[in-house]
C-alpha atoms as a PDB file:
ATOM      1  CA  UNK A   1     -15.170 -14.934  18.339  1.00  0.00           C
ATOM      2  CA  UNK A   2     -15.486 -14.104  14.619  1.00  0.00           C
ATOM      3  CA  UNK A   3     -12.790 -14.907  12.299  1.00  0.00           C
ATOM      4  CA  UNK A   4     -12.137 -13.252   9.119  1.00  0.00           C
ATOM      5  CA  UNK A   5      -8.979 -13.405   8.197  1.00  0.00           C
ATOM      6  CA  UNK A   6      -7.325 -17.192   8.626  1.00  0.00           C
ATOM      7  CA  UNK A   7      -4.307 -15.679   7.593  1.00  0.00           C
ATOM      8  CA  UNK A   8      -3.554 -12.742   9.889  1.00  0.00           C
ATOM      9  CA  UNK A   9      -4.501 -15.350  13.179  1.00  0.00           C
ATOM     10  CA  UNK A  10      -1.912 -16.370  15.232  1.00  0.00           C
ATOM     11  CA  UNK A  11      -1.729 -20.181  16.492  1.00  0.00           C
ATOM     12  CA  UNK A  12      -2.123 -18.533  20.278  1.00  0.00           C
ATOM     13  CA  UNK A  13      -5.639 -17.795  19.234  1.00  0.00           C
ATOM     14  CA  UNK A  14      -6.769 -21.370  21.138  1.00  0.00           C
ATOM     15  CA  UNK A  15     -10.015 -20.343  23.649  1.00  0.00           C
ATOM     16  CA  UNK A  16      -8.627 -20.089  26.911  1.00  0.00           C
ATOM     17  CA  UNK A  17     -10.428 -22.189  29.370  1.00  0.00           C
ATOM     18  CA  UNK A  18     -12.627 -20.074  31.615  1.00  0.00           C
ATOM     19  CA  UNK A  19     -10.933 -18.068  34.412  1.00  0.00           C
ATOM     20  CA  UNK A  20     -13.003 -17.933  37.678  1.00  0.00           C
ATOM     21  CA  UNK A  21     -14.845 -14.703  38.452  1.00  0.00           C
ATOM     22  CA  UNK A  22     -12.950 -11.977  39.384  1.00  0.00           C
ATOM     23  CA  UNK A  23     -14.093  -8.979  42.007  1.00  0.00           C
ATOM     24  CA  UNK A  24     -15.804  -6.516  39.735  1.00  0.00           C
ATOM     25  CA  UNK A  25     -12.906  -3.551  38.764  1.00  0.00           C
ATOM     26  CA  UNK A  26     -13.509   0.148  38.397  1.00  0.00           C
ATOM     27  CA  UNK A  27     -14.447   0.964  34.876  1.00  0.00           C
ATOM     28  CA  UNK A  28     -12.359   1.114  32.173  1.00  0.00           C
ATOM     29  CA  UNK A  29     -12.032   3.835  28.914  1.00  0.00           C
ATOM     30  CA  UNK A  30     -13.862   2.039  26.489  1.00  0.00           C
ATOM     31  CA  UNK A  31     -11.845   0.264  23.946  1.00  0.00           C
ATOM     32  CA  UNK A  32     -12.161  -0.676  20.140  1.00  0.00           C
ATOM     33  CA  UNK A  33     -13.736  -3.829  19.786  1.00  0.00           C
ATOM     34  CA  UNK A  34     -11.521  -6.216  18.149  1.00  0.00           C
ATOM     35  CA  UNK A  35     -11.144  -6.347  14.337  1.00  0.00           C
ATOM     36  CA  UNK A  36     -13.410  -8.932  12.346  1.00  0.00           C
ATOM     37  CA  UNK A  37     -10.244 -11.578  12.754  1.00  0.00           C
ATOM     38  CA  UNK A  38     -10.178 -11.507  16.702  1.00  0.00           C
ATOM     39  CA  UNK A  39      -6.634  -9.728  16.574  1.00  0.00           C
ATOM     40  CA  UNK A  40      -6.926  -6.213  17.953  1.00  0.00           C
ATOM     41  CA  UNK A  41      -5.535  -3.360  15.522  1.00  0.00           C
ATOM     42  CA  UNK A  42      -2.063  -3.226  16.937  1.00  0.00           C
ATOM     43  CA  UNK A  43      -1.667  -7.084  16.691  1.00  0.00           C
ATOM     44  CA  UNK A  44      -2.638  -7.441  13.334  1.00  0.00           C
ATOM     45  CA  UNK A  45      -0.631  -4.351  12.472  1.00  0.00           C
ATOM     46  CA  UNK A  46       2.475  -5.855  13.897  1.00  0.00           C
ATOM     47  CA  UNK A  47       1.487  -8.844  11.681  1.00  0.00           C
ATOM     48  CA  UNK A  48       1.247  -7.243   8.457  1.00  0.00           C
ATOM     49  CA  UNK A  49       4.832  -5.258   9.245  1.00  0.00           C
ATOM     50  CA  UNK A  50       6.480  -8.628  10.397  1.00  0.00           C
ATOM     51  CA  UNK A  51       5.127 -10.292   7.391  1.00  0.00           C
ATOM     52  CA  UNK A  52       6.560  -7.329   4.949  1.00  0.00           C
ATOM     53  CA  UNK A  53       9.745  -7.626   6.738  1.00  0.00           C
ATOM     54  CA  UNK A  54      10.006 -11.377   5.812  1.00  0.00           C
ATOM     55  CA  UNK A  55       8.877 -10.732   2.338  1.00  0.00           C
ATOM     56  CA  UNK A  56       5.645 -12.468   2.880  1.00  0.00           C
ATOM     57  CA  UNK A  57       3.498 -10.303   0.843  1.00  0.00           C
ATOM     58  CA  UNK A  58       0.518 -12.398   0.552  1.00  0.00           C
ATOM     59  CA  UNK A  59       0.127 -12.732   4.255  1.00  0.00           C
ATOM     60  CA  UNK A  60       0.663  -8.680   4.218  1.00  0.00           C
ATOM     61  CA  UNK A  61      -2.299  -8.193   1.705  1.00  0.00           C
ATOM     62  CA  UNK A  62      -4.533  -9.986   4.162  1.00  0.00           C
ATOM     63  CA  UNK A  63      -3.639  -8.050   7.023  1.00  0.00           C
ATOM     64  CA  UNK A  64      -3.292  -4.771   5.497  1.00  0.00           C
ATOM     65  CA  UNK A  65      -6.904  -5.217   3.793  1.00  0.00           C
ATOM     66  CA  UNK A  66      -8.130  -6.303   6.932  1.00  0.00           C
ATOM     67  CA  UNK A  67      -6.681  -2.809   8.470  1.00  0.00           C
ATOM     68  CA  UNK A  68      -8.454  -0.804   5.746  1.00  0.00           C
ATOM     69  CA  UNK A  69     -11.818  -3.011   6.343  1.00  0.00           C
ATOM     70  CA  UNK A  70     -11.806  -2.263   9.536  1.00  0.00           C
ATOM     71  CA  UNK A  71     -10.384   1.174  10.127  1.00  0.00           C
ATOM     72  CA  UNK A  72      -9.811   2.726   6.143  1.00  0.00           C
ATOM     73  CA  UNK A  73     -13.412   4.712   6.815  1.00  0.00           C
ATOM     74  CA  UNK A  74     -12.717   6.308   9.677  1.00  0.00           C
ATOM     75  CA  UNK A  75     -13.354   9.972  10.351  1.00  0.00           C
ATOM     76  CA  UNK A  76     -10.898  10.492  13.449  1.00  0.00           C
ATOM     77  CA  UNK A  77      -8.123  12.476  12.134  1.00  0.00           C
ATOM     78  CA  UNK A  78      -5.542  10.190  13.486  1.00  0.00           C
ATOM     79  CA  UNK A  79      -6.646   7.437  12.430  1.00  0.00           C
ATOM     80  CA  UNK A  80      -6.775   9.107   9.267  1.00  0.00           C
ATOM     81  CA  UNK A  81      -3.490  10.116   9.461  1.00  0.00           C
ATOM     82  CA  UNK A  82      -1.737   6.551  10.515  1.00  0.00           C
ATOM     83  CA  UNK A  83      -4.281   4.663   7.670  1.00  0.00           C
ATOM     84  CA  UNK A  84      -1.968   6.447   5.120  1.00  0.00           C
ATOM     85  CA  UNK A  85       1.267   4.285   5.378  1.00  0.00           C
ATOM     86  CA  UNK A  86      -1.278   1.218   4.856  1.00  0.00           C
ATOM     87  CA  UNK A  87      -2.546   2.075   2.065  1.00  0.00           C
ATOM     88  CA  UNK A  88       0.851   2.140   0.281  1.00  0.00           C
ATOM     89  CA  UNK A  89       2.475  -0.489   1.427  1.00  0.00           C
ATOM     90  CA  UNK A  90      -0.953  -2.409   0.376  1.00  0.00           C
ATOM     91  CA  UNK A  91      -0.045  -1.126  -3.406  1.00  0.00           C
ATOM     92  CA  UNK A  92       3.556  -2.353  -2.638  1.00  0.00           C
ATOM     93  CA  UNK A  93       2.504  -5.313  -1.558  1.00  0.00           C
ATOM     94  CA  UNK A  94       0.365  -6.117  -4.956  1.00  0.00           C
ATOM     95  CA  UNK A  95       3.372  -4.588  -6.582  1.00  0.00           C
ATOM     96  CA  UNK A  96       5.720  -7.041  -5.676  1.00  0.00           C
ATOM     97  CA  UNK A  97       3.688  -9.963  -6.048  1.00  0.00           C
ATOM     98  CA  UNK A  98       2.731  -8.913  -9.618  1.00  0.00           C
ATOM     99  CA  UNK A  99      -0.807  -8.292  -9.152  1.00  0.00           C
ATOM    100  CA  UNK A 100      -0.163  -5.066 -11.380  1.00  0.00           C
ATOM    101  CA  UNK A 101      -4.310  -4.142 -11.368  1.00  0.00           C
ATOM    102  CA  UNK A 102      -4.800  -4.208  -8.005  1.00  0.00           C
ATOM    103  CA  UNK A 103      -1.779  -2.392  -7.058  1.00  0.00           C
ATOM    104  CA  UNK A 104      -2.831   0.554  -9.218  1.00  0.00           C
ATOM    105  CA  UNK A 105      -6.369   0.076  -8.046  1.00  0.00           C
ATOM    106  CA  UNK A 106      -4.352   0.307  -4.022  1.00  0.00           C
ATOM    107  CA  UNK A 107      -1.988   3.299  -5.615  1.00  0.00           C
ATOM    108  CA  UNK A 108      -5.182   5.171  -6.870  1.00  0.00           C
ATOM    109  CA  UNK A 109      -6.845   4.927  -3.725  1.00  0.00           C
ATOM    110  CA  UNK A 110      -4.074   6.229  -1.686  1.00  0.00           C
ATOM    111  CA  UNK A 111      -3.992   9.440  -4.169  1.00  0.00           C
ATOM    112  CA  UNK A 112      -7.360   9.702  -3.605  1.00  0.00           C
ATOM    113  CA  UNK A 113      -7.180   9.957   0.441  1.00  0.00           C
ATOM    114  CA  UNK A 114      -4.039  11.410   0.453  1.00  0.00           C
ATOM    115  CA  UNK A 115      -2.890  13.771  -2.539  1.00  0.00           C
ATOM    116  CA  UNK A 116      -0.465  15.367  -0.690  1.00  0.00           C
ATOM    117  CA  UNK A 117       0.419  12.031   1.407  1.00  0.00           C
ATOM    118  CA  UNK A 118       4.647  11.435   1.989  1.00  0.00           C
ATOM    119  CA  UNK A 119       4.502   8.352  -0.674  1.00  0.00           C
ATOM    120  CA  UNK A 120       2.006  10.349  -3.292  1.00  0.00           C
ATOM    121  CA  UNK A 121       4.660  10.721  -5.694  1.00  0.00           C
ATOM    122  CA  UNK A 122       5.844   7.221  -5.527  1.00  0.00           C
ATOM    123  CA  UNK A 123       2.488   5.978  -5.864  1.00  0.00           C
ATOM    124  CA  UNK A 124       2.406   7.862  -8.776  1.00  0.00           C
ATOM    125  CA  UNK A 125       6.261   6.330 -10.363  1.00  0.00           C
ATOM    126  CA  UNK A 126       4.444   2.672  -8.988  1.00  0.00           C
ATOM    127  CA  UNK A 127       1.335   2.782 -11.424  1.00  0.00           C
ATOM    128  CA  UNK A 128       3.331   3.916 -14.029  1.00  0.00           C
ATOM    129  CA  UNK A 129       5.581   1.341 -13.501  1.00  0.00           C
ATOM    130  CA  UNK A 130       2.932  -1.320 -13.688  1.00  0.00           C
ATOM    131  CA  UNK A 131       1.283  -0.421 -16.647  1.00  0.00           C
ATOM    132  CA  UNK A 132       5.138  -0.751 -18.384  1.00  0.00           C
ATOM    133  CA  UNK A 133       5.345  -4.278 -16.767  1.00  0.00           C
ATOM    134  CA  UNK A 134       2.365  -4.952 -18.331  1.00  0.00           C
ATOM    135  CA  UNK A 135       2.824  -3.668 -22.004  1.00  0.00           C
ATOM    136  CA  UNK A 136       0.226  -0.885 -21.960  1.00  0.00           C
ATOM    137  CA  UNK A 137       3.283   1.230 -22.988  1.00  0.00           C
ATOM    138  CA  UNK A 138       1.545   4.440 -23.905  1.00  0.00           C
ATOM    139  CA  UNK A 139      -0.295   4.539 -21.016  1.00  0.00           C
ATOM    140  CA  UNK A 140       3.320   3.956 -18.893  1.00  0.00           C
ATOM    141  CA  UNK A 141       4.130   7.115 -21.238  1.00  0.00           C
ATOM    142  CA  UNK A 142       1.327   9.405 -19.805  1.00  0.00           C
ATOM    143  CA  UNK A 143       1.836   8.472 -16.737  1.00  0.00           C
ATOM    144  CA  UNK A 144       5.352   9.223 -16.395  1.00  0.00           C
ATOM    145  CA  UNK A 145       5.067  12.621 -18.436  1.00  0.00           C
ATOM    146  CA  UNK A 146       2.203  13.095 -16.549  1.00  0.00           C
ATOM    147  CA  UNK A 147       4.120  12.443 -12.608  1.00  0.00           C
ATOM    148  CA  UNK A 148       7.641  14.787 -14.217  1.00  0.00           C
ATOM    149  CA  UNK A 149       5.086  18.066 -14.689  1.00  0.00           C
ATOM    150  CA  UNK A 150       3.330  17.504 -11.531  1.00  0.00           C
ATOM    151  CA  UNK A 151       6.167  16.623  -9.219  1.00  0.00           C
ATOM    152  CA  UNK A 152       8.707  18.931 -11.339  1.00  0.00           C
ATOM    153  CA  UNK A 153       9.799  20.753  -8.317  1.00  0.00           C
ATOM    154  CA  UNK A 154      10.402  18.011  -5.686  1.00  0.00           C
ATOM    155  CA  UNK A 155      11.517  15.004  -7.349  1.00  0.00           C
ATOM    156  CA  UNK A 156      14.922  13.957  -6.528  1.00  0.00           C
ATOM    157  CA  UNK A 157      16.985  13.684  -9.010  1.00  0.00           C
ATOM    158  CA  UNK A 158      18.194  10.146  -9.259  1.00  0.00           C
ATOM    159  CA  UNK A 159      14.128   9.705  -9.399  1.00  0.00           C
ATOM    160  CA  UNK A 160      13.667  11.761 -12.221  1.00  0.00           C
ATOM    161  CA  UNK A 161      16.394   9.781 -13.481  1.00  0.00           C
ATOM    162  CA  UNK A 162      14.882   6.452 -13.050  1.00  0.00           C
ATOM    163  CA  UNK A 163      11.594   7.804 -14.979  1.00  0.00           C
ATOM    164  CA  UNK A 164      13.326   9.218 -17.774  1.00  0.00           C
ATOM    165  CA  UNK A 165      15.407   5.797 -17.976  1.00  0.00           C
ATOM    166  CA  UNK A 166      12.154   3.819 -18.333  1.00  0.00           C
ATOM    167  CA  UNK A 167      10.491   6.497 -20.545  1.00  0.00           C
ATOM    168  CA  UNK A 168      13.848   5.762 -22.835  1.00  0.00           C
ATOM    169  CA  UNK A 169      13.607   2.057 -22.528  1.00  0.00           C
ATOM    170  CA  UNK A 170       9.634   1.983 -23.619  1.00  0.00           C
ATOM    171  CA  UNK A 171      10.707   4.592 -27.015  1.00  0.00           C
ATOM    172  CA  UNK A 172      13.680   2.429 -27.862  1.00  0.00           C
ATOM    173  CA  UNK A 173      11.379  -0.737 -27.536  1.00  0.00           C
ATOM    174  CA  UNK A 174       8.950   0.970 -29.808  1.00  0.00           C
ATOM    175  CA  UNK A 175      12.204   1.792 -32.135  1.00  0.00           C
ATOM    176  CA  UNK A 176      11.111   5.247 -31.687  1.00  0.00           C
ATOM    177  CA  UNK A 177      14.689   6.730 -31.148  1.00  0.00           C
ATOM    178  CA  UNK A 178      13.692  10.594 -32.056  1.00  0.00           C
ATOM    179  CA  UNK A 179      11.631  10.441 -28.946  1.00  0.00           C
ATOM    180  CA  UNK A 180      14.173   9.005 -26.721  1.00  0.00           C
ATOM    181  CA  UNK A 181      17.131  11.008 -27.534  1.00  0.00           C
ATOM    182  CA  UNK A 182      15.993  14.165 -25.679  1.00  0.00           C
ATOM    183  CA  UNK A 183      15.627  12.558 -22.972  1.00  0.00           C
ATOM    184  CA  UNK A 184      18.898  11.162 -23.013  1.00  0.00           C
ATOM    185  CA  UNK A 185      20.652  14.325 -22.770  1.00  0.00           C
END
């Protein structure tokens, strides 16, 4: 068995000793061959969710990249459609752990495969977001203008609130107070 992924293994990964021959069965559908780590797809997605549950990003990352690896090119449309959740929380993942360039390189991605996805506009509030956390101010500016003109129409408003608070906090850093009072009305 091929392992990839140390990480996403589970300690009851031992090789079983050999079981004796069985009497041949009746065919089965055939079945995914196990991802590069030896886990099948549900095991290792129940591993990345446990691990985000716990807080354990880095174990997360593994798993969830090992998802993508394995499944992120697929052309069945549900796979398609259940690959979307794991490419956020991958971008969530290097969110939280700081690694601000690849979670805007995991938020970009997402927008790319799913512009209309159920976490697009969040994406969009995480990269700008990042690139605050990481000084490149005007940029955060664009960004947020940028998410408020697209997403006008359906963003909540304690969201809307939370950008404009952050737009306000980069002005008044910059001492840039004419910009940050209309905002502030």
């Amino acid at each position: 068995m091929l392992f990839l992924s140390a990480s996403c293994q589970t300690q009851a990964q031992q090789p079983a000793a050999p079981a004796a021959p069985a009497a041949p069965a009746a065919p089965a559908a055939p079945k995914a061959p196990p991802a590069p780590s030896g886990l099948s797809v549900r095991e290792i997605r129940a591993k990345a969710n446990a691990a985000l549950s716990l807080g354990d990003f880095p174990t997360a990352i593994s798993c969830l990249e090992e998802l993508i690896s394995y499944l992120g090119d697929s052309t069945k449309k549900e796979t398609i459609v259940s690959m979307e959740i794991i490419f956020f929380k991958l971008g969530i993942c290097y969110f939280f752990t700081g690694e601000f360039d690849s979670s805007e390189k995991a938020f970009q991605t997402y927008l790319k495969k799913y512009p209309k996805g159920a976490h697009a506009l969040e994406a969009s509030v995480y990269i700008a977001d990042g690139y605050r956390f990481t000084q490149n101010l005007e940029k955060a500016l664009k960004e947020y203008e940028k998410l408020l003109k697209k997403y006008e129409r359906t963003i909540s408003m304690d969201l809307k609130t939370d950008v404009m608070s952050s737009m306000v906090r980069i002005y008044l850093s910059k001492d840039d107070w004419t910009s940050a009072m209309p905002l502030l009305k």
